[in-house]
Protein backbone atom coordinates (compact mmCIF):
# COMPACT_ATOMS: atom_id res chain seq x y z
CA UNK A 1 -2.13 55.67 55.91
CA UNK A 2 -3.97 52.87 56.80
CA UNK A 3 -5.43 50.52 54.35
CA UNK A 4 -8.88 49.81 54.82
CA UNK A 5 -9.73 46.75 53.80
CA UNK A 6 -13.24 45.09 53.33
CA UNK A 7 -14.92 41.93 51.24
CA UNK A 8 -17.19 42.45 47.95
CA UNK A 9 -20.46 41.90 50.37
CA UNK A 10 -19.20 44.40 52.86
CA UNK A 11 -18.86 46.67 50.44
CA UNK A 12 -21.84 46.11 48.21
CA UNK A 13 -23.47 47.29 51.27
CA UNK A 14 -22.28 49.91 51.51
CA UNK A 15 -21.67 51.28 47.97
CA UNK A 16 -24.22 52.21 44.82
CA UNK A 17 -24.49 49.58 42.19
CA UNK A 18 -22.51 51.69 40.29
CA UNK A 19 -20.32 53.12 42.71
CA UNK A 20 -19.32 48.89 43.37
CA UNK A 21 -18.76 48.26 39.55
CA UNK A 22 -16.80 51.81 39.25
CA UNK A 23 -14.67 51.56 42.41
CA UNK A 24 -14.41 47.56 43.35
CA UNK A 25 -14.56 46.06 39.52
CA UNK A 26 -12.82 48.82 37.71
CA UNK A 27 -15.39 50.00 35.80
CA UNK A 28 -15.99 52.98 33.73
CA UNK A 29 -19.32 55.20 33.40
CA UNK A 30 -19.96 56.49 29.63
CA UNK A 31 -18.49 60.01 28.76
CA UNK A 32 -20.48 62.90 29.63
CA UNK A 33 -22.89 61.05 32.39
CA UNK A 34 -21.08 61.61 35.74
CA UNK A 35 -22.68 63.80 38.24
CA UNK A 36 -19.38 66.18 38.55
CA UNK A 37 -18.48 66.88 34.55
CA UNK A 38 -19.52 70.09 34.91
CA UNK A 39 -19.51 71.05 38.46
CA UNK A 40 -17.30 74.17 38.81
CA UNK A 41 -17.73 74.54 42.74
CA UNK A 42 -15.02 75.16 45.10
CA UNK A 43 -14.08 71.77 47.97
CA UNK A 44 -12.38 68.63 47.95
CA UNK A 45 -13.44 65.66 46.23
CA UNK A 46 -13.34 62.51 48.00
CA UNK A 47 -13.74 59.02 47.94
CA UNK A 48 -16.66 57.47 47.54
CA UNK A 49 -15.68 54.41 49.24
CA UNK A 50 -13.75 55.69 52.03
CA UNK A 51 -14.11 59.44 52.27
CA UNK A 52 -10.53 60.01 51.57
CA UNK A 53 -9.52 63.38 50.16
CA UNK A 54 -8.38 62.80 46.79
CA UNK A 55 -8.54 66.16 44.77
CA UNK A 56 -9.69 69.69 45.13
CA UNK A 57 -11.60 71.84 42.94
CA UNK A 58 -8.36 74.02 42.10
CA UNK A 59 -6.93 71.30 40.02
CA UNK A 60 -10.46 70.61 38.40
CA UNK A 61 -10.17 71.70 34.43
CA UNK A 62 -12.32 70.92 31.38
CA UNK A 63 -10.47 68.05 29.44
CA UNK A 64 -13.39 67.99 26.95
CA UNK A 65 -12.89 63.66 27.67
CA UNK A 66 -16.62 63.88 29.18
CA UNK A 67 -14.96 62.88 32.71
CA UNK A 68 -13.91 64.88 35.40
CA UNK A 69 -10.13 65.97 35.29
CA UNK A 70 -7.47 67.45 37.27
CA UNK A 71 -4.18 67.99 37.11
CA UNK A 72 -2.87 67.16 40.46
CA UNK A 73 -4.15 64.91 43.41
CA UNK A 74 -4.48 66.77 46.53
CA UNK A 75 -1.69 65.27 47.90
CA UNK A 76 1.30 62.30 47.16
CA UNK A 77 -0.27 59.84 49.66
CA UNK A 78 -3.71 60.20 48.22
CA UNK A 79 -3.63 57.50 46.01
CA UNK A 80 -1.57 55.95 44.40
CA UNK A 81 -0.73 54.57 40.75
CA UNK A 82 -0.38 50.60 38.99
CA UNK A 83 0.18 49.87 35.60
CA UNK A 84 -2.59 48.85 33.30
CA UNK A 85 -2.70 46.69 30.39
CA UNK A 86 -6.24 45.93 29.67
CA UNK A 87 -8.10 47.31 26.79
CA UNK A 88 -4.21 46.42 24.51
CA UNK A 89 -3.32 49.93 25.68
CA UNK A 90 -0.42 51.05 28.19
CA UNK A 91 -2.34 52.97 31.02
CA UNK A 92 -1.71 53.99 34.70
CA UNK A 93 -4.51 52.60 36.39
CA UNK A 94 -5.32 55.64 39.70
CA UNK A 95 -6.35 54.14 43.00
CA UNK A 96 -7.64 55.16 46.61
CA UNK A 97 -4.49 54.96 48.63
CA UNK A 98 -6.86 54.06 51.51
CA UNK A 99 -9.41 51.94 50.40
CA UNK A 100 -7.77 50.51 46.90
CA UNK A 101 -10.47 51.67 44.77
CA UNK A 102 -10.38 52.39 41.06
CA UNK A 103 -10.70 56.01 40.42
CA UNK A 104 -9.63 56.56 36.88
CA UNK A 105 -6.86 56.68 35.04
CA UNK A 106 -3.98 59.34 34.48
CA UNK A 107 -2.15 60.74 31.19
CA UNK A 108 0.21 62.95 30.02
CA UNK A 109 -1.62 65.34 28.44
CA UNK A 110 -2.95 67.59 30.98
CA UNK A 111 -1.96 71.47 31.51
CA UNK A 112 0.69 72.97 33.08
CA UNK A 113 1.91 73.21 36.11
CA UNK A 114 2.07 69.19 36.09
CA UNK A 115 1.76 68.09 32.60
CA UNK A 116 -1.13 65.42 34.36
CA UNK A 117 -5.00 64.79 33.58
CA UNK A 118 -6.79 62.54 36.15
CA UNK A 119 -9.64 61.07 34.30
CA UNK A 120 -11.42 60.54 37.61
CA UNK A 121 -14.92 58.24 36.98
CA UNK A 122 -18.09 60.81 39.12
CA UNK A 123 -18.95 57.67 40.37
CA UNK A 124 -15.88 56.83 42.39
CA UNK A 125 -16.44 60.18 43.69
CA UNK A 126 -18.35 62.13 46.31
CA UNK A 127 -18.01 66.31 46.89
CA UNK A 128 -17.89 68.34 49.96
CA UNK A 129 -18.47 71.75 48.48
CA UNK A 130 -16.79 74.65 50.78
């Protein structure tokens, strides 16, 4: 996949306020706020940033964590994973394989089959419903 790769100005111009401090400064939006908590449609959720196909709505489970969560990306190359030592805590930071942006974070305390919850901020997200 190709990387796409743009400067803080390009993409404030493109990107919400909060989509730039969510997906560009690894931000987080409080518990319980984002737009797609409780959406139980069926599509794909993409990036907000580059439109990439990240997860799909048959992975999509209530973690009770007040973000959206899934249990599997849609696919390998869809993003990819970095290690994370900020807040004195051990995480695995999840990223847009395309565009680099900070989606969320995954642990191991999600369902079978994988074992996996995505903690995906709404923010980094947009939804094309089926």
């Amino acid at each position: 996949m190709t990387k796409l790769i743009k400067s803080d100005n390009e993409w404030k111009k493109i990107l919400t306020p909060e989509e730039f401090k969510i997906l560009r400064k690894k931000g987080t939006e409080p518990a319980f706020t984002g737009k797609f908590v409780y959406n139980k449609d069926k599509g794909v959720y993409v990036c907000a940033g580059c439109g990439n196909e990240l997860f799909s709505s048959d992975t999509k489970f209530d973690s009770g964590s007040g973000w959206p969560s899934f249990w599997d990306a849609l696919s390998k190359d869809s993003v990819e994973f970095r290690p994370d030592k900020s807040l004195v805590m051990n995480r695995i930071e999840v990223i847009c394989s395309r565009c680099d942006g900070h989606l969320g974070h995954v642990f191991d305390d999600g369902p079978l089959p994988s074992g996996k919850r995505f903690c995906i901020n709404s923010a980094a997200l947009h939804f094309k419903k089926e």
